[in-house]
Each structure stands twice: as structure tokens, then as C-alpha cells.
N, C-alpha and C. Protein backbone atom coordinates (compact mmCIF):
# COMPACT_ATOMS: atom_id res chain seq x y z
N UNK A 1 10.12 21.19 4.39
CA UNK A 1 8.92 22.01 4.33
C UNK A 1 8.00 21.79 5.53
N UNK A 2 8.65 20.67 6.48
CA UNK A 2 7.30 20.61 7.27
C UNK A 2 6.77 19.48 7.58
N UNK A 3 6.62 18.73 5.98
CA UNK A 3 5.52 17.30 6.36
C UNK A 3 6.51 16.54 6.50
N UNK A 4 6.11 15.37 7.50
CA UNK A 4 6.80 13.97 7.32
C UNK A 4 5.93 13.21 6.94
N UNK A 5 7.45 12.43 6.83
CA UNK A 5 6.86 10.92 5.67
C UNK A 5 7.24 9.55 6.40
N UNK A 6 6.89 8.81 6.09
CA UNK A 6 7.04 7.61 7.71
C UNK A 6 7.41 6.24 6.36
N UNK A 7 8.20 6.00 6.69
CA UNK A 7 8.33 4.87 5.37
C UNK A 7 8.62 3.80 5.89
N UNK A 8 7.42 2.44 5.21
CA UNK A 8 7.72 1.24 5.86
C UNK A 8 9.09 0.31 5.45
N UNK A 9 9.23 -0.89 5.68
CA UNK A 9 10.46 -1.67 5.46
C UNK A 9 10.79 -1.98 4.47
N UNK A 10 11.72 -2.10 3.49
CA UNK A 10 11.59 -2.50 2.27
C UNK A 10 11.69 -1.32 1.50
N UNK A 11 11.33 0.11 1.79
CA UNK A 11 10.59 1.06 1.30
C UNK A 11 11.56 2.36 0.91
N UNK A 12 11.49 2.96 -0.17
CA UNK A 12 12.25 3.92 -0.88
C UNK A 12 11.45 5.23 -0.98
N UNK A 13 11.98 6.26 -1.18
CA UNK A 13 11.35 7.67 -2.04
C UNK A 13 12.50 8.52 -2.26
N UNK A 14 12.47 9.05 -3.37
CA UNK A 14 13.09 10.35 -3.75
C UNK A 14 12.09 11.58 -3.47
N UNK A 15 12.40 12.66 -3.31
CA UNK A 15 12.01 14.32 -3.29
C UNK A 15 12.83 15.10 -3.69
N UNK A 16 12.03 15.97 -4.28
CA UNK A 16 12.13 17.37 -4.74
C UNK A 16 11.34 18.74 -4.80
N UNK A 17 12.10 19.40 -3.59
CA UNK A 17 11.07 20.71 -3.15
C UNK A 17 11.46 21.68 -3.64
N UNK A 18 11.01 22.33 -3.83
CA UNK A 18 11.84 23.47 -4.21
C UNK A 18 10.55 24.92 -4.02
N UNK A 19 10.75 25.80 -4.78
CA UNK A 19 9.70 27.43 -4.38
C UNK A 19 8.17 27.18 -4.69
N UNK A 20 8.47 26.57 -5.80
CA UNK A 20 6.66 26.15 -6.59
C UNK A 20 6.67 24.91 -6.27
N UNK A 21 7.36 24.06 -5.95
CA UNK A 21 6.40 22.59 -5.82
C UNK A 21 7.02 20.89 -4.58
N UNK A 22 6.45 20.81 -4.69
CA UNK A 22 6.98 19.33 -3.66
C UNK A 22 6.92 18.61 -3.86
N UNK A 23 7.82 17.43 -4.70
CA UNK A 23 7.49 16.15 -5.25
C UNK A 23 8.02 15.00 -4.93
N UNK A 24 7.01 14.16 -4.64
CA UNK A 24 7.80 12.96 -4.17
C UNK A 24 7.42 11.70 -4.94
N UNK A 25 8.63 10.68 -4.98
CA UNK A 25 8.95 9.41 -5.71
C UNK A 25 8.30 8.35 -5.33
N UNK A 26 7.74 7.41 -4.58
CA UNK A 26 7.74 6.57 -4.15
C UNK A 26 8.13 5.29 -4.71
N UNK A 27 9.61 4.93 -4.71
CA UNK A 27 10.36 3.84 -5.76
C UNK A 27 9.76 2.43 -5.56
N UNK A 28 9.74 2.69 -4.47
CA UNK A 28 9.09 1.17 -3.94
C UNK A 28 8.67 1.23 -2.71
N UNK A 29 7.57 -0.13 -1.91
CA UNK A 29 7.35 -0.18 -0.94
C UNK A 29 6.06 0.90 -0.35
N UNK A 30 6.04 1.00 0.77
CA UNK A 30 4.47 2.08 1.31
C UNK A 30 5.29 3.04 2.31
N UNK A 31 3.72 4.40 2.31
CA UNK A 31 4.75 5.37 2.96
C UNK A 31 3.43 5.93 3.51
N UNK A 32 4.00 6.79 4.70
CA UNK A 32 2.17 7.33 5.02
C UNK A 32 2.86 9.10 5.27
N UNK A 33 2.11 10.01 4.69
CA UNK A 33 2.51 11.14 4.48
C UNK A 33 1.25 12.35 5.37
N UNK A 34 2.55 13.10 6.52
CA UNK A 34 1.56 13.81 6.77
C UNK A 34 1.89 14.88 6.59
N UNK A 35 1.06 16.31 5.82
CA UNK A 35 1.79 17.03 4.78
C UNK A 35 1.25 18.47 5.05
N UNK A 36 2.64 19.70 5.57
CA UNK A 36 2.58 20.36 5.71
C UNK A 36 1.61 21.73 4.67
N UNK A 37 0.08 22.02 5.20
CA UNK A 37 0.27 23.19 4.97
C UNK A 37 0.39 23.94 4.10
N UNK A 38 0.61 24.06 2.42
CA UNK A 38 1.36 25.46 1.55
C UNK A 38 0.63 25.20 0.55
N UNK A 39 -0.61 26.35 0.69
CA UNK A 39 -1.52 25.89 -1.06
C UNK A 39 -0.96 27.20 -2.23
N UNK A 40 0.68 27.36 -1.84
CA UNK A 40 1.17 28.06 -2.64
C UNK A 40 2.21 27.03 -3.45
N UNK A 41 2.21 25.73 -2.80
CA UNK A 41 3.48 24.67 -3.19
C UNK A 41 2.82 23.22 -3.24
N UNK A 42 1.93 22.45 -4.67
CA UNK A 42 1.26 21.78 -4.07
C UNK A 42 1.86 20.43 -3.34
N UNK A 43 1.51 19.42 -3.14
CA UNK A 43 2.78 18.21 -2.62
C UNK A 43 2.16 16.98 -3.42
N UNK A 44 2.80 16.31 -4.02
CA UNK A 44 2.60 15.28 -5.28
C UNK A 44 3.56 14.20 -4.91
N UNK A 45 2.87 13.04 -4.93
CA UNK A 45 3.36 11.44 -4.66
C UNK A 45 3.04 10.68 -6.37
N UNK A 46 4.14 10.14 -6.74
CA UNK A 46 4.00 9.50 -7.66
C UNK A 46 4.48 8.31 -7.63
N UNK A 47 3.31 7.16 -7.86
CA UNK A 47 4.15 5.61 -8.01
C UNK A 47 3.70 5.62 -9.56
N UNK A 48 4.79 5.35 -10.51
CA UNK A 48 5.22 4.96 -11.45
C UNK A 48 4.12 5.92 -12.44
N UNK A 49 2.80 5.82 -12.67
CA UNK A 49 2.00 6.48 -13.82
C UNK A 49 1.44 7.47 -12.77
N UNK A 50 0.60 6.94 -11.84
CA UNK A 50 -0.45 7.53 -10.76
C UNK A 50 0.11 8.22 -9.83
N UNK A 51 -0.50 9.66 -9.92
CA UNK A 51 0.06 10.42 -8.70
C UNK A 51 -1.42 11.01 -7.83
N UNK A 52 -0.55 11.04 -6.81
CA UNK A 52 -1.56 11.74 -5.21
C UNK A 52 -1.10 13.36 -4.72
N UNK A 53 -1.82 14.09 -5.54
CA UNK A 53 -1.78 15.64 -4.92
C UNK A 53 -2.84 15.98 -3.85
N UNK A 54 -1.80 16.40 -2.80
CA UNK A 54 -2.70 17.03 -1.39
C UNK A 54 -1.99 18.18 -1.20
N UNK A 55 -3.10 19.03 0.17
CA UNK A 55 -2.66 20.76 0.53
C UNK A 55 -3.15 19.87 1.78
N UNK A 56 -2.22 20.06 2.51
CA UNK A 56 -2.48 19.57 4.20
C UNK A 56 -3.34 18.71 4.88
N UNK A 57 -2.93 17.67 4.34
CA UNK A 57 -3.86 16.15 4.61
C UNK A 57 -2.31 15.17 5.07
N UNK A 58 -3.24 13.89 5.06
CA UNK A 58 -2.25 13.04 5.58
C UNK A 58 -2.84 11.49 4.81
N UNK A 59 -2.01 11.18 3.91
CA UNK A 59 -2.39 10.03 3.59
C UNK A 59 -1.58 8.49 3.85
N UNK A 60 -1.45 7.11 2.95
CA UNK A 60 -0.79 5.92 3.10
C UNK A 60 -0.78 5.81 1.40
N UNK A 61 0.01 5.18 0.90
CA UNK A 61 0.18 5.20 -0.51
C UNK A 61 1.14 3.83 -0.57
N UNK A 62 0.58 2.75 -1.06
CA UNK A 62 1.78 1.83 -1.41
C UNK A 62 1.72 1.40 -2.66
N UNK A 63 3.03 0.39 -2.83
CA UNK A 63 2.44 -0.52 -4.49
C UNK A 63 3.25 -1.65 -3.80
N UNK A 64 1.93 -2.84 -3.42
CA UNK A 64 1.91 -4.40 -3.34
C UNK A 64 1.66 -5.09 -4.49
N UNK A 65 2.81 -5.47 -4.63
CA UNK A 65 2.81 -7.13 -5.39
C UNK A 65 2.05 -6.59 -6.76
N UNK A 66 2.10 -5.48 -7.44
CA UNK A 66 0.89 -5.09 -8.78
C UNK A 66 -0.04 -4.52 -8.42
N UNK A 67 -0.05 -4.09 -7.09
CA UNK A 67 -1.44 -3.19 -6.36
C UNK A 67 -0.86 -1.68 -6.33
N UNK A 68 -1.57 -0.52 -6.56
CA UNK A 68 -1.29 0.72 -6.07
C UNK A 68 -2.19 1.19 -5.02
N UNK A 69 -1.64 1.40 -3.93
CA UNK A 69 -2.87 1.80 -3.01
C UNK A 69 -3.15 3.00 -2.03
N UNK A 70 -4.05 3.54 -1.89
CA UNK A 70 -4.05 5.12 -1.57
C UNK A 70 -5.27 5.23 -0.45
N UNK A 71 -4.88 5.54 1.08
CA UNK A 71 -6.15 5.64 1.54
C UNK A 71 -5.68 7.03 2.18
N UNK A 72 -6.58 8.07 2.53
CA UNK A 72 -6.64 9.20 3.17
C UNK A 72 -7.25 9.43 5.02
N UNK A 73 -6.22 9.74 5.51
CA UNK A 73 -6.43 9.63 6.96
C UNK A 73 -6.89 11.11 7.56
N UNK A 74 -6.61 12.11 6.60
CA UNK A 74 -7.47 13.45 6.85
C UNK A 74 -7.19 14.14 6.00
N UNK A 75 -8.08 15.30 5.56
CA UNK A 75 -7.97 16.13 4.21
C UNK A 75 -8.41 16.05 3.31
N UNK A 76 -8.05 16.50 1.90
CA UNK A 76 -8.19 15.97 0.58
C UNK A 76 -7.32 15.52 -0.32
N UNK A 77 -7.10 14.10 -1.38
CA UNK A 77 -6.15 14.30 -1.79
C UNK A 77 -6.47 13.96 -3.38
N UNK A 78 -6.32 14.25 -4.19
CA UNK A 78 -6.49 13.82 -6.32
C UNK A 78 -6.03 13.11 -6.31
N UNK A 79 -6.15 12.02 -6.92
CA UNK A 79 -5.43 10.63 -7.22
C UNK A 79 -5.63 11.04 -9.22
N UNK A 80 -4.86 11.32 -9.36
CA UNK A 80 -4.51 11.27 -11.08
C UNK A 80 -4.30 10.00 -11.67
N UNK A 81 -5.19 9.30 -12.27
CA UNK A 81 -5.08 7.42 -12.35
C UNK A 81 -3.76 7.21 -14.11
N UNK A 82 -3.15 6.81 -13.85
CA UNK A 82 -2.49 6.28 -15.59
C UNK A 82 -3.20 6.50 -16.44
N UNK A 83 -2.65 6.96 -17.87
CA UNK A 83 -3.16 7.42 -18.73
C UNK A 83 -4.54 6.51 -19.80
N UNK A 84 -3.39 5.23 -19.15
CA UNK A 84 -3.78 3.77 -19.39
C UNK A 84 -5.53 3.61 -19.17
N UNK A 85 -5.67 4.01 -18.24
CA UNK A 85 -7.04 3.67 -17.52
C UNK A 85 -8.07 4.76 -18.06
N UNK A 86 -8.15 5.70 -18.34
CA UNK A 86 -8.68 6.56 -19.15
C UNK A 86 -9.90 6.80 -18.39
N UNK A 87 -9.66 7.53 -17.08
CA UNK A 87 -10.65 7.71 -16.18
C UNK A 87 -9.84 9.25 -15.68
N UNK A 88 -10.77 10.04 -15.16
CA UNK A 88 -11.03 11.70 -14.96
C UNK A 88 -10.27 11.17 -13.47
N UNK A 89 -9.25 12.22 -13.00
CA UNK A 89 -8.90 12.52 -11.66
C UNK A 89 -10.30 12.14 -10.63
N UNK A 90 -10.17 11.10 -9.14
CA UNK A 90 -11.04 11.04 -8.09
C UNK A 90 -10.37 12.00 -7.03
N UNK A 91 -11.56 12.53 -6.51
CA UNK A 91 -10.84 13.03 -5.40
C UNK A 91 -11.40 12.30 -4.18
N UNK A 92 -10.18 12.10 -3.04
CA UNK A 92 -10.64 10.97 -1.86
C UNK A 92 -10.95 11.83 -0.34
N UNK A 93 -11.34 11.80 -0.36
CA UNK A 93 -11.30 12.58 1.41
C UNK A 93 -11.36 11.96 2.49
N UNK A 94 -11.38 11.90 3.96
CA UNK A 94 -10.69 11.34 4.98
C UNK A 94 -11.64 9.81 5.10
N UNK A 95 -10.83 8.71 4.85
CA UNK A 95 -11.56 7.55 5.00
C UNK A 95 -11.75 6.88 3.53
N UNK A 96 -11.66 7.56 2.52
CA UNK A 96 -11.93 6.74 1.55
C UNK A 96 -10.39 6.46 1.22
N UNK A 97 -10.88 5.51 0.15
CA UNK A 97 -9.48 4.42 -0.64
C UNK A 97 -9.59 4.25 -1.69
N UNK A 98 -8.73 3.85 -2.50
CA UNK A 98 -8.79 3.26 -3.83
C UNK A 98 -7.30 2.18 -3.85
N UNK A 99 -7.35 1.51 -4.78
CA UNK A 99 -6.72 0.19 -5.01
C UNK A 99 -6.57 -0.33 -6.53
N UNK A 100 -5.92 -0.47 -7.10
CA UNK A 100 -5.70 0.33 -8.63
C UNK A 100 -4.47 -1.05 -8.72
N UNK A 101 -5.23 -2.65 -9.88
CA UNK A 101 -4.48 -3.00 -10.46
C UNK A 101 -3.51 -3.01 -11.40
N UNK A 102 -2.08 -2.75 -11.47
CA UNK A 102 -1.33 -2.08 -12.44
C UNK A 102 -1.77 -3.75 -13.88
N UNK A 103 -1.84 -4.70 -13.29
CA UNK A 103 -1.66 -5.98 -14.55
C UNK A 103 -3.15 -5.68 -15.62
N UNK A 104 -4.43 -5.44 -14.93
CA UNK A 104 -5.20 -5.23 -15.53
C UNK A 104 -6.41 -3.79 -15.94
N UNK A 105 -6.30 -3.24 -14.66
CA UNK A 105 -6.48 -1.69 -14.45
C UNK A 105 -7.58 -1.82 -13.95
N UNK A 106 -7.72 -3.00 -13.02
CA UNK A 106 -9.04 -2.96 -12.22
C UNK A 106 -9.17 -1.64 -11.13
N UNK A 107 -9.92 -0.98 -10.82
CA UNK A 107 -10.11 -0.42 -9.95
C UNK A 107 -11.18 -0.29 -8.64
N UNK A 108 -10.66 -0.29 -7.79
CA UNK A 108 -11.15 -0.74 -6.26
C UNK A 108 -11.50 0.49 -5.59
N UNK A 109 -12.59 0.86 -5.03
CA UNK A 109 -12.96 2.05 -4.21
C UNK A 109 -13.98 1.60 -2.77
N UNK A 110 -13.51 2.41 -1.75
CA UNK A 110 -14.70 2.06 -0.68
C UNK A 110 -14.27 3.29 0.03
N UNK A 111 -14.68 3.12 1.43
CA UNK A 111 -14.38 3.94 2.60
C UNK A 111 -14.17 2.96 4.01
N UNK A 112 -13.22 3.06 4.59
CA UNK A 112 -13.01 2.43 6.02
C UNK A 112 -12.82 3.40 7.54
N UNK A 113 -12.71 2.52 8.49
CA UNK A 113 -12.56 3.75 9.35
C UNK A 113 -11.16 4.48 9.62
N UNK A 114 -10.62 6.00 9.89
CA UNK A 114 -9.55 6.49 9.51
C UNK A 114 -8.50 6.10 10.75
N UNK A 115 -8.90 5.15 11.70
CA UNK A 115 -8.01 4.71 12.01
C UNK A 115 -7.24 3.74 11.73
N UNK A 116 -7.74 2.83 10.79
CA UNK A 116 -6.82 1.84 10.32
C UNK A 116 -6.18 2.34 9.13
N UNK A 117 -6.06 3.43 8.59
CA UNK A 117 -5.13 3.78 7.84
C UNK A 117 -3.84 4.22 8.56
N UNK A 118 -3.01 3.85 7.98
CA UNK A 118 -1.52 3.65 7.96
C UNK A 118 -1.01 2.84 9.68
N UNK A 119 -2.54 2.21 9.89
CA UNK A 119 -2.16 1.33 11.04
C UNK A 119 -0.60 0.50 11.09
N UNK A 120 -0.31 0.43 9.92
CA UNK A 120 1.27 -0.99 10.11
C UNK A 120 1.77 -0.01 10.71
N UNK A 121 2.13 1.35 11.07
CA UNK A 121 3.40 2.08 11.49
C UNK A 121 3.35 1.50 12.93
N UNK A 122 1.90 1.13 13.29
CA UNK A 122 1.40 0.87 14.98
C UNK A 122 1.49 -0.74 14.91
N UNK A 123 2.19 -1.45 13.76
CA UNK A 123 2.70 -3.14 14.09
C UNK A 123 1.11 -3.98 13.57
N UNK A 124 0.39 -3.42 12.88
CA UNK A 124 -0.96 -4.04 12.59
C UNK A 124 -1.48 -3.45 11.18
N UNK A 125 -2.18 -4.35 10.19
CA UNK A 125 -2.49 -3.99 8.75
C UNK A 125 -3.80 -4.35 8.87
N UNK A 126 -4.74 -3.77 8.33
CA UNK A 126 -6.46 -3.90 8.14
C UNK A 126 -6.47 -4.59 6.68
N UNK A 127 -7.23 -5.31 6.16
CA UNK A 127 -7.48 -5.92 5.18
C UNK A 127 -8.66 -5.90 4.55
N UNK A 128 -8.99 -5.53 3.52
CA UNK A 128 -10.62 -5.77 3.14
C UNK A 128 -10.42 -6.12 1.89
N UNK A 129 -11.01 -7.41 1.74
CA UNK A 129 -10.88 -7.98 0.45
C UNK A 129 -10.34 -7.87 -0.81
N UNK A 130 -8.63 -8.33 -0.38
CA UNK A 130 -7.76 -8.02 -0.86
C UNK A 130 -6.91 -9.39 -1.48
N UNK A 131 -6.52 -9.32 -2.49
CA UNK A 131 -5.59 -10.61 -3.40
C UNK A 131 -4.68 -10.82 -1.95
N UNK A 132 -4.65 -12.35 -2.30
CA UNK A 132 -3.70 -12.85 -0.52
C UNK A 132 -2.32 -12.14 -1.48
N UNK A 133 -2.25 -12.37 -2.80
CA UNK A 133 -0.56 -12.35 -3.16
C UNK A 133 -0.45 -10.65 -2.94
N UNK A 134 -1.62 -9.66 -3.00
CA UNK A 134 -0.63 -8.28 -2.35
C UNK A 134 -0.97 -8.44 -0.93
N UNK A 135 -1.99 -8.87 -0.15
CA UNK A 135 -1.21 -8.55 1.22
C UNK A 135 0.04 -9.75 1.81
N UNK A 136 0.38 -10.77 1.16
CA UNK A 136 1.32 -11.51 1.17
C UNK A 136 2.91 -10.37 0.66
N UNK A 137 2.51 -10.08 0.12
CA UNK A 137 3.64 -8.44 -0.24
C UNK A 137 4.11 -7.70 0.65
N UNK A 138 2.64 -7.34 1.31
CA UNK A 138 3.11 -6.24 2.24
C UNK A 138 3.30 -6.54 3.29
N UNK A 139 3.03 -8.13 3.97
CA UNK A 139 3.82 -8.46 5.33
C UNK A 139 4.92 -8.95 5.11
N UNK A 140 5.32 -9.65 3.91
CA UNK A 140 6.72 -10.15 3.68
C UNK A 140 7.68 -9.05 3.85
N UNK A 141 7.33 -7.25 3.93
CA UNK A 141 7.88 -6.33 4.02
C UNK A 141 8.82 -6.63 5.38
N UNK A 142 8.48 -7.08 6.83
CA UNK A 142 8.34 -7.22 7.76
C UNK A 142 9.59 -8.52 7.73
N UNK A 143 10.04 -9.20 6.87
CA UNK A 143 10.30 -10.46 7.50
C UNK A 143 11.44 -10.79 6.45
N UNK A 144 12.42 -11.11 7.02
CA UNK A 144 13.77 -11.27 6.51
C UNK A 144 13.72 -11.82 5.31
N UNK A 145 14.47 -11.93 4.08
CA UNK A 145 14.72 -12.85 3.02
C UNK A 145 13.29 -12.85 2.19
N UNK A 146 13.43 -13.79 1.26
CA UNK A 146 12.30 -13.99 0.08
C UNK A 146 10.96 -14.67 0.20
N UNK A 147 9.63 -13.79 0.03
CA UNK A 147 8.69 -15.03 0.03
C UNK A 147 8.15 -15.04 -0.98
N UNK A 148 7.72 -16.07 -1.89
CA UNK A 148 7.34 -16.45 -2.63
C UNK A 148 6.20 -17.61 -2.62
N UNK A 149 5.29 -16.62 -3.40
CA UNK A 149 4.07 -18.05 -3.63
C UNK A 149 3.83 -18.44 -4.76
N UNK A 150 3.95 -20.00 -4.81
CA UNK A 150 4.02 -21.12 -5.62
C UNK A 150 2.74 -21.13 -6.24
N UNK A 151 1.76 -21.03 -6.21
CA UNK A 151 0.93 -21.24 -6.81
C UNK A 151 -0.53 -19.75 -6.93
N UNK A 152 -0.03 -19.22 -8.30
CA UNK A 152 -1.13 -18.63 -8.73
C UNK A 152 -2.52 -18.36 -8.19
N UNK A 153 -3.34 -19.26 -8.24
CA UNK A 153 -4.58 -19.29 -7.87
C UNK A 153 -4.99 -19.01 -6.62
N UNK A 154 -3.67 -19.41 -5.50
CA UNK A 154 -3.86 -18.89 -4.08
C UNK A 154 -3.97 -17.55 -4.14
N UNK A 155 -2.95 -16.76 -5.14
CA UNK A 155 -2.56 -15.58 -4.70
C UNK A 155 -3.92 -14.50 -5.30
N UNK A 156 -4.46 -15.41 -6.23
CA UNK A 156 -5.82 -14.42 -7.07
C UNK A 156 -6.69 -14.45 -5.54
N UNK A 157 -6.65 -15.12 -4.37
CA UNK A 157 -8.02 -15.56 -3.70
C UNK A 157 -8.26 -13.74 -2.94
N UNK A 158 -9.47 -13.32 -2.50
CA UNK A 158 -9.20 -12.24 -1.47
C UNK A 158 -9.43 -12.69 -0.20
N UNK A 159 -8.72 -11.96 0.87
CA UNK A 159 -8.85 -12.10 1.67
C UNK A 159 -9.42 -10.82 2.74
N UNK A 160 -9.68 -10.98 3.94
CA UNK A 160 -9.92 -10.13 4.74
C UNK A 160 -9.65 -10.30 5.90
N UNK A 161 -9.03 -9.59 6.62
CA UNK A 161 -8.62 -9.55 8.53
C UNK A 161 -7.53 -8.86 8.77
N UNK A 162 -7.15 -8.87 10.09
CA UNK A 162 -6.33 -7.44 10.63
C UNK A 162 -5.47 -8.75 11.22
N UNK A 163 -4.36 -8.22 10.64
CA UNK A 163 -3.16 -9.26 10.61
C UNK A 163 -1.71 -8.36 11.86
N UNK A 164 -0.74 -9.23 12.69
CA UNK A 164 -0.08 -8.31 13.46
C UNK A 164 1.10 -8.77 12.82
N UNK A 165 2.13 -7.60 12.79
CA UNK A 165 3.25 -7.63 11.59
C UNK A 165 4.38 -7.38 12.48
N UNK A 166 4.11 -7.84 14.00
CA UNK A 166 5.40 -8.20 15.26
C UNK A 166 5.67 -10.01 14.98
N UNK A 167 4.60 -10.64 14.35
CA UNK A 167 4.84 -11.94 13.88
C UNK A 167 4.93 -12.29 12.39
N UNK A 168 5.56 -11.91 11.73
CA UNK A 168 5.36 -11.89 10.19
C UNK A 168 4.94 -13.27 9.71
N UNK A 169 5.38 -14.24 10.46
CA UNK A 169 5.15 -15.61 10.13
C UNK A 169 3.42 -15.76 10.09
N UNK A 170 3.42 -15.92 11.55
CA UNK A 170 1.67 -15.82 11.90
C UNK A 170 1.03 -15.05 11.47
N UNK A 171 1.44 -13.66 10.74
CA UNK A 171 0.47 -13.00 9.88
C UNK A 171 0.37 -13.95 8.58
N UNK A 172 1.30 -14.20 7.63
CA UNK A 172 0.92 -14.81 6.84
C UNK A 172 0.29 -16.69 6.72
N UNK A 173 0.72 -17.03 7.72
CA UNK A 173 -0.50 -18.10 8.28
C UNK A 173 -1.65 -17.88 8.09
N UNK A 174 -1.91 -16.81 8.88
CA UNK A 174 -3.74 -16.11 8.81
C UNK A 174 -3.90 -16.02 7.46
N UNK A 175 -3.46 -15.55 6.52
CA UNK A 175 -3.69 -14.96 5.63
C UNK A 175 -4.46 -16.18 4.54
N UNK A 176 -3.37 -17.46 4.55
CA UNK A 176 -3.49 -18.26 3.54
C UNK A 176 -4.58 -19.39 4.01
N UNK A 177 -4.67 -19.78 5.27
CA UNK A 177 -5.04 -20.73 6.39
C UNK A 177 -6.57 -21.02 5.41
N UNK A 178 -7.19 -20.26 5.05
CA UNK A 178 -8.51 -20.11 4.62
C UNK A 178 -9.08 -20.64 3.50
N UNK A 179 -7.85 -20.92 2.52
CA UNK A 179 -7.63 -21.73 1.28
C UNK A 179 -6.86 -22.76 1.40
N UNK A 180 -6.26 -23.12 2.67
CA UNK A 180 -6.05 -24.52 2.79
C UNK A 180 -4.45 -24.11 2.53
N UNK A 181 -3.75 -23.34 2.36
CA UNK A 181 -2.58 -22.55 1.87
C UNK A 181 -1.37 -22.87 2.85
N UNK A 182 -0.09 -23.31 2.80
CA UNK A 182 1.01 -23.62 3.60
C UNK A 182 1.89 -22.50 3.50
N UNK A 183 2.44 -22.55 4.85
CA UNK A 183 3.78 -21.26 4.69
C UNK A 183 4.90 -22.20 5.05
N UNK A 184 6.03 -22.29 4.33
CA UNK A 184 7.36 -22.95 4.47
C UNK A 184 8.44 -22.17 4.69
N UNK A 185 9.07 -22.24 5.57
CA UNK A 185 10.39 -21.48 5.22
C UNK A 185 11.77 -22.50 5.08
N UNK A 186 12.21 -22.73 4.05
CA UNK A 186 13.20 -23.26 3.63
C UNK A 186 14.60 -23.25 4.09
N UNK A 187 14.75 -21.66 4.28
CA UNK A 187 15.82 -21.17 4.94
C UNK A 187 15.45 -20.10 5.67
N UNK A 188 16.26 -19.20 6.25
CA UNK A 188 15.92 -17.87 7.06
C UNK A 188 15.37 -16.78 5.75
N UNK A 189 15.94 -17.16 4.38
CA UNK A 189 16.36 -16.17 3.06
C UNK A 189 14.92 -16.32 2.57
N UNK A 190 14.13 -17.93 2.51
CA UNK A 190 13.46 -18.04 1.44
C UNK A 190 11.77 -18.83 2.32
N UNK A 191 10.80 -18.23 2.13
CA UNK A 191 9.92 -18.94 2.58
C UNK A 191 9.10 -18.92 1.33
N UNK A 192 8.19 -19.99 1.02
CA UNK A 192 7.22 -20.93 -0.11
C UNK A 192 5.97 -20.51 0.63
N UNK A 193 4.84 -19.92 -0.03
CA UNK A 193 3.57 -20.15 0.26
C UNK A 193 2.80 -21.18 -0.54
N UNK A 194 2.15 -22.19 -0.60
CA UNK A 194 1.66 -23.02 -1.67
C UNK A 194 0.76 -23.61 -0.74
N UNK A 195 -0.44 -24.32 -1.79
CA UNK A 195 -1.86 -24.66 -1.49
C UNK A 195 -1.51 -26.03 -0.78
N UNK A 196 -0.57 -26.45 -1.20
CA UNK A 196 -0.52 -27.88 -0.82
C UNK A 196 0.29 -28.15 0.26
């Protein structure tokens, strides 16, 4: 139809276009969508409950570590929240975000500037006070084998900073460094984040 879809590492989608409509999966991982054009066909992103309908915008949509996350880089787009959460469709327009815990149904809203949305495609992620264990998610995207963090309480902490994802290691250094937090890698397969 037109739009592309830019999908990071790690990262899946199914579609289905057809005369009336455009729908896309997002199975796993983040995707940044820039979307042709047709307010005769609308175009719909769904991670698991929550879907993102836009008419010729361009957004970033992931799900970290129990995070769903949606920021808009131009246009308009509905974020339809789980039934779960029992909140009325938001609509986001260029610069705003939302951030939508699937474990508890917290919900997160601001506005940033529209260039750091879907910055990782350009090797760099913006951060604004965010659980280290989802942006620990979304750079582990970046970096061979398993990471895993050992201890809970690190991963509740938030963090904030613009991390570069040409070093996956040293991004997640930054990340934890602040809580006193270690990065191990065991093998090439398996790296440990833990406080101690």
C-alpha cells in the first residue's frame, strides 16, 4: 500500500491488507511505521489487547520487557488501551507518547521532541524515566544471546539518558551504573545484570 515499516532486532509482524483495511501484528519486539495516505483503508497496529489506528502519520510502537509503547513522529494516531484498563481511546499527535504497563495497567503519558522518536533505527534510544528492566529489553535487542537481570528491585528503578546501541554492552553499563548495578557476561549466550 505504500507505508513502510522499519523493524528493529529481535522483532516480528504479521499484515493484512486488503480493499477496506490494513492490519498489522506486532508479535514481538519494536517497529516504527511510516504510513501511507488512504482515509478510505484505515491502518491498525496491534500488540496483543492495544491497538494504534493512523491515516498518514508515522509512528514507533514497541512491547519491552511488560511495557507497551507508542510515540508519534508526525500525524495522528488512537491508541485503543485493553479492555482491562477501562479508559476511552487517547488520541496522540506528533511528539506525544504513552507507555502502558501490561503487569499492572499503569499508564504513562508526556510529550518529547519528534526527533528522538524511533531514534534506535539511527543506532541511539532516548530514555525518560523508564524501568531499567524495559530499557534493559530493548538494548538487549542489539546484543547476541540472553540477558537477564537477577535482581528485581534493580529492574523496578527508572532511569533516564540517551544510550548508543553500536555498543550494547556500554549501553547497558549506563543504564544500571546509577544503582550501583553490574553487567556480567558469562558467555557470548548469557549476560547477568545484578546489584551486586
Amino acid at each position: 500500500d505504500g507505508s513502510i515499516a522499519t523493524l528493529g532486532p529481535d522483532s516480528a509482524i504479521a499484515s493484512r491488507i486488503d480493499s477496506t483495511r490494513r492490519d498489522v501484528e506486532l508479535i514481538q519486539g519494536m517497529a516504527f511505521f511510516e504510513v501511507a495516505r488512504d482515509s478510505a483503508r484505515p491502518f491498525a497496529v496491534q500488540m496483543d489487547t492495544m491497538i494504534a489506528t493512523a491515516l498518514g502519520t508515522a509512528f514507533d510502537i514497541s512491547e519491552d520487557g511488560g511495557q507497551f509503547n507508542l510515540s508519534v513522529s508526525h500525524g495522528i494516531v488512537r491508541a485503543d488501551l485493553p479492555p482491562e484498563i477501562k479508559r476511552p481511546a487517547m488520541t496522540l499527535n506528533a511528539g506525544d507518547w504513552l507507555s502502558l504497563s501490561t503487569s499492572d495497567g499503569t499508564l504513562s503519558t508526556g510529550t518529547r521532541d519528534v526527533g528522538q522518536i524511533g531514534s534506535w533505527r539511527d543506532g541511539m534510544i532516548v530514555v525518560e524515566k523508564e524501568k531499567i528492566a524495559t530499557v534493559v529489553t530493548r538494548i538487549a535487542r542489539w546484543k547476541r544471546g540472553r540477558v537477564l537481570i537477577a535482581d528485581t528491585d534493580l529492574g523496578i528503578q527508572p532511569v533516564s539518558g540517551v544510550y548508543d546501541l553500536r555498543n550494547p554492552d556500554l549501553a547497558l553499563e549506563a543504564v544500571v551504573r546509577p544503582y550501583g548495578g553490574k553487567v556480567r557476561e558469562l558467555s557470548p549466550y548469557l549476560t547477568i545484570i545484578s546489584a551486586f
